[in-house]
Protein backbone atom coordinates (compact mmCIF):
# COMPACT_ATOMS: atom_id res chain seq x y z
CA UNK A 1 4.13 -27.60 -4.36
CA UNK A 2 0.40 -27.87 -5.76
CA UNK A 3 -0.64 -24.22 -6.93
CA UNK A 4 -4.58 -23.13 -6.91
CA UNK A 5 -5.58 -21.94 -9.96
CA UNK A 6 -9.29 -20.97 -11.64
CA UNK A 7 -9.72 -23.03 -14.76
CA UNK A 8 -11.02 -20.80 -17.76
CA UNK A 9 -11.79 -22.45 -20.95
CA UNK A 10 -9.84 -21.18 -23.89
CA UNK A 11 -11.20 -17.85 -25.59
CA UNK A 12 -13.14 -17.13 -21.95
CA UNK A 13 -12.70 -14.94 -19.67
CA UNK A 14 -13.33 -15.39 -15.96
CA UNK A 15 -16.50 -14.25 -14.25
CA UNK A 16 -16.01 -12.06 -10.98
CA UNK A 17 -18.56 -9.87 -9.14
CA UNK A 18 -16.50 -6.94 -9.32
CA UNK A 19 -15.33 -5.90 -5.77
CA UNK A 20 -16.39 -2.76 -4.39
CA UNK A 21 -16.24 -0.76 -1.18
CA UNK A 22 -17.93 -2.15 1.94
CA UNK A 23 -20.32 -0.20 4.18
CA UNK A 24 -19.18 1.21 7.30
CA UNK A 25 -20.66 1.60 10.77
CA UNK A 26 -19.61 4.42 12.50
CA UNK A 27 -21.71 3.61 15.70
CA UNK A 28 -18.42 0.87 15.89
CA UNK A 29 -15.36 3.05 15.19
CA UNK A 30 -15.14 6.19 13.66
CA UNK A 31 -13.99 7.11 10.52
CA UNK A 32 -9.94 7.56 9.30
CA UNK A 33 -8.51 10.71 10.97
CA UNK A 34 -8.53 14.05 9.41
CA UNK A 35 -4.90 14.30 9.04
CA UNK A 36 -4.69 11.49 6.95
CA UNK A 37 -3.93 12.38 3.41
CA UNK A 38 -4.87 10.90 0.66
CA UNK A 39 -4.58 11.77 -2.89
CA UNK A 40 -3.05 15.11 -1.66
CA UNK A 41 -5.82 15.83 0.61
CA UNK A 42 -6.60 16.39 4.24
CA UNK A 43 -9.91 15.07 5.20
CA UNK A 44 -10.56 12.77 1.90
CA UNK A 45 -10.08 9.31 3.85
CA UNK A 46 -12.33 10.60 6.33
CA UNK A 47 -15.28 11.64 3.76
CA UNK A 48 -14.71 8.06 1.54
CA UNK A 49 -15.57 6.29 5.30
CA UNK A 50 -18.65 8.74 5.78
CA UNK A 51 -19.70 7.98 2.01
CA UNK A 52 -19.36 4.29 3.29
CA UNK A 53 -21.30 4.78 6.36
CA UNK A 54 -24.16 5.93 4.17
CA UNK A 55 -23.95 3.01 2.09
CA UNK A 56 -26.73 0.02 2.37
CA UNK A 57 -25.94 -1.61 5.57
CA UNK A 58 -23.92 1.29 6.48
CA UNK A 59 -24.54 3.61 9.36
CA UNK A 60 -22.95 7.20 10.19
CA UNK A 61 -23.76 7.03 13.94
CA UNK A 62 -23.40 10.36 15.24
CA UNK A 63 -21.45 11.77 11.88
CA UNK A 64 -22.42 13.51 9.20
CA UNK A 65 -21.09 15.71 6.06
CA UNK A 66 -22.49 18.61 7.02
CA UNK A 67 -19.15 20.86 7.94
CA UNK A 68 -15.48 19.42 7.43
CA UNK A 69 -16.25 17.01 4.45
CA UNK A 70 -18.75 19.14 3.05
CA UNK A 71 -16.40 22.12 2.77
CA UNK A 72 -13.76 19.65 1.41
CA UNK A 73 -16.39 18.50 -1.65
CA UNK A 74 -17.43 22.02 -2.01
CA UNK A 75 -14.04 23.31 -2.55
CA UNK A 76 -13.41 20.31 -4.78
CA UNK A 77 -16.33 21.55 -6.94
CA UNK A 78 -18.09 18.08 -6.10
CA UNK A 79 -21.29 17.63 -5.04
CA UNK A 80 -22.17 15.09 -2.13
CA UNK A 81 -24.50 12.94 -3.44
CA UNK A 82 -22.03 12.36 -6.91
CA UNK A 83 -19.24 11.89 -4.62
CA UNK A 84 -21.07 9.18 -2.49
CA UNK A 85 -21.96 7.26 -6.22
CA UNK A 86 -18.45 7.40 -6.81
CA UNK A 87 -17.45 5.84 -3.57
CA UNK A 88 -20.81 2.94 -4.17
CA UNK A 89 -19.07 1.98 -7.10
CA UNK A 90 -15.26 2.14 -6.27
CA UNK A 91 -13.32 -0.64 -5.58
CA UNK A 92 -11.33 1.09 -2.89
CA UNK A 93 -9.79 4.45 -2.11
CA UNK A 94 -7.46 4.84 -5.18
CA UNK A 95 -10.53 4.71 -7.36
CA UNK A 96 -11.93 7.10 -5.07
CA UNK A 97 -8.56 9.29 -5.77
CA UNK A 98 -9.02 9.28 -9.39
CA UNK A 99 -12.26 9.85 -9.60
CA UNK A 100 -11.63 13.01 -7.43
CA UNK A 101 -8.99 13.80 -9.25
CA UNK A 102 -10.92 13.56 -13.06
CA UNK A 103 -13.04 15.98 -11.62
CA UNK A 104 -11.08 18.89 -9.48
CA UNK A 105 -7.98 20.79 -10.24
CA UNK A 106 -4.45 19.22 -8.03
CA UNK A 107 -3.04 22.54 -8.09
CA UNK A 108 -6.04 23.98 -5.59
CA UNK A 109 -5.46 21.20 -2.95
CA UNK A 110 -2.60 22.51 -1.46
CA UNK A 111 -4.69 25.44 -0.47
CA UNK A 112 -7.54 23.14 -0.22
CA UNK A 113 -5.52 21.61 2.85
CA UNK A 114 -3.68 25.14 4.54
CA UNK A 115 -7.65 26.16 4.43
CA UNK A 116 -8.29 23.19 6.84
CA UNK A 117 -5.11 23.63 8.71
CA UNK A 118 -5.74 27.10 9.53
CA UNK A 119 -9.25 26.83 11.87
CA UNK A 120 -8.29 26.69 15.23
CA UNK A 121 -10.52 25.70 18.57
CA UNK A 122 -9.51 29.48 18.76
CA UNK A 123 -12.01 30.60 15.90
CA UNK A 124 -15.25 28.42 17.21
CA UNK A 125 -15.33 28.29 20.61
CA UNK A 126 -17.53 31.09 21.11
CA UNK A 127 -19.72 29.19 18.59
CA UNK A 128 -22.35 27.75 21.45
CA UNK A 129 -23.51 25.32 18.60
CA UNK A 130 -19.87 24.20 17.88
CA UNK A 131 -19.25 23.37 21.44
CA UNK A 132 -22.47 21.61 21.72
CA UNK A 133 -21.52 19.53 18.89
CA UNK A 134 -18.08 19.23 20.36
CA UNK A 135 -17.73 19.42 23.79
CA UNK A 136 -14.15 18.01 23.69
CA UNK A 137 -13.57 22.03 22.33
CA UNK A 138 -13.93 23.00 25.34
CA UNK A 139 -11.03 21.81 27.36
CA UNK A 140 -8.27 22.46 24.48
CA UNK A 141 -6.06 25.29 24.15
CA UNK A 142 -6.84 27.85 21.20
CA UNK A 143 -4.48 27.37 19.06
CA UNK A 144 -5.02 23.48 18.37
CA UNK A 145 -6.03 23.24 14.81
CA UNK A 146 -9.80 21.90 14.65
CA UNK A 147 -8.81 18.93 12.26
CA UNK A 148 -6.66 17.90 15.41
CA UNK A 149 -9.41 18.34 17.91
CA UNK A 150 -11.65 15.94 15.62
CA UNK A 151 -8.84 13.49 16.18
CA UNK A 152 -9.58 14.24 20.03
CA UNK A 153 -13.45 14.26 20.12
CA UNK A 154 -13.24 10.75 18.00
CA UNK A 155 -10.77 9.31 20.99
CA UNK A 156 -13.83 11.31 23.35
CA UNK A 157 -16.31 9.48 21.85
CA UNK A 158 -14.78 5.68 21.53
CA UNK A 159 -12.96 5.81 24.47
């Protein structure tokens, strides 16, 4: 069998664009659910796609960082506009990870993620501005923790 292979002159080394992250549209499909974890932390796929949605040919459609994500960078001790660098220049979410991880302390995350566990529909629904944003709110019970009822208002919104 005939195998592909780049030929590289002795002593060189091959030239490659370096790849990096691709730009999301969120207008098309939202971003990776809340309850994903990654790197040990609720909601950090979900920000990465947001930081890609703000990318160059990117577009964040009816999402933003304001709330969820930016508590997440704020407890993190990272600020938004170094964390969406990060993601420009990462060649996918482990880089991401590290990055995150070079800059935060491991041992907060677990509380990190209870913190976002914790909020219930029960604790914003008398938030008029909340249920505005979120109207899916409206019709769950109280005690459905809000990173699930982001999961529901993003099945809401692309259904």
């Amino acid at each position: 069998m005939f195998e592909r292979r780049l030929f590289v002159p002795e002593g060189r080394k091959a030239l490659a664009k370096p790849a990096s992250m691709e730009s999301l549209d969120l207008r098309i499909a939202p971003p990776r659910s809340p309850n994903l974890e990654l790197g040990g932390l609720l909601m950090l796929a979900r920000t990465i796609d947001k930081a890609r949605a703000s990318l160059p040919g990117g577009d964040l459609g009816a999402y933003r960082f304001a709330g969820f994500s930016a508590g997440l960078l704020k407890g993190l001790g990272i600020e938004e506009a170094d964390f969406v660098d990060a993601v420009k220049t990462a060649r996918g979410d482990d880089d991401v990870v590290a990055w995150v991880r070079a800059r935060s302390d491991a041992a907060a995350y677990p509380e990190l993620n209870a913190k976002l566990q914790r909020r219930t529909v029960g604790d914003v629904i008398g938030d008029a501005d909340f249920v505005e944003r979120y109207p899916v709110v409206a019709g769950l019970p109280h005690e459905t923790p809000l990173l699930h009822m982001l999961d529901h208002d993003d099945k809401a919104a692309f259904a």
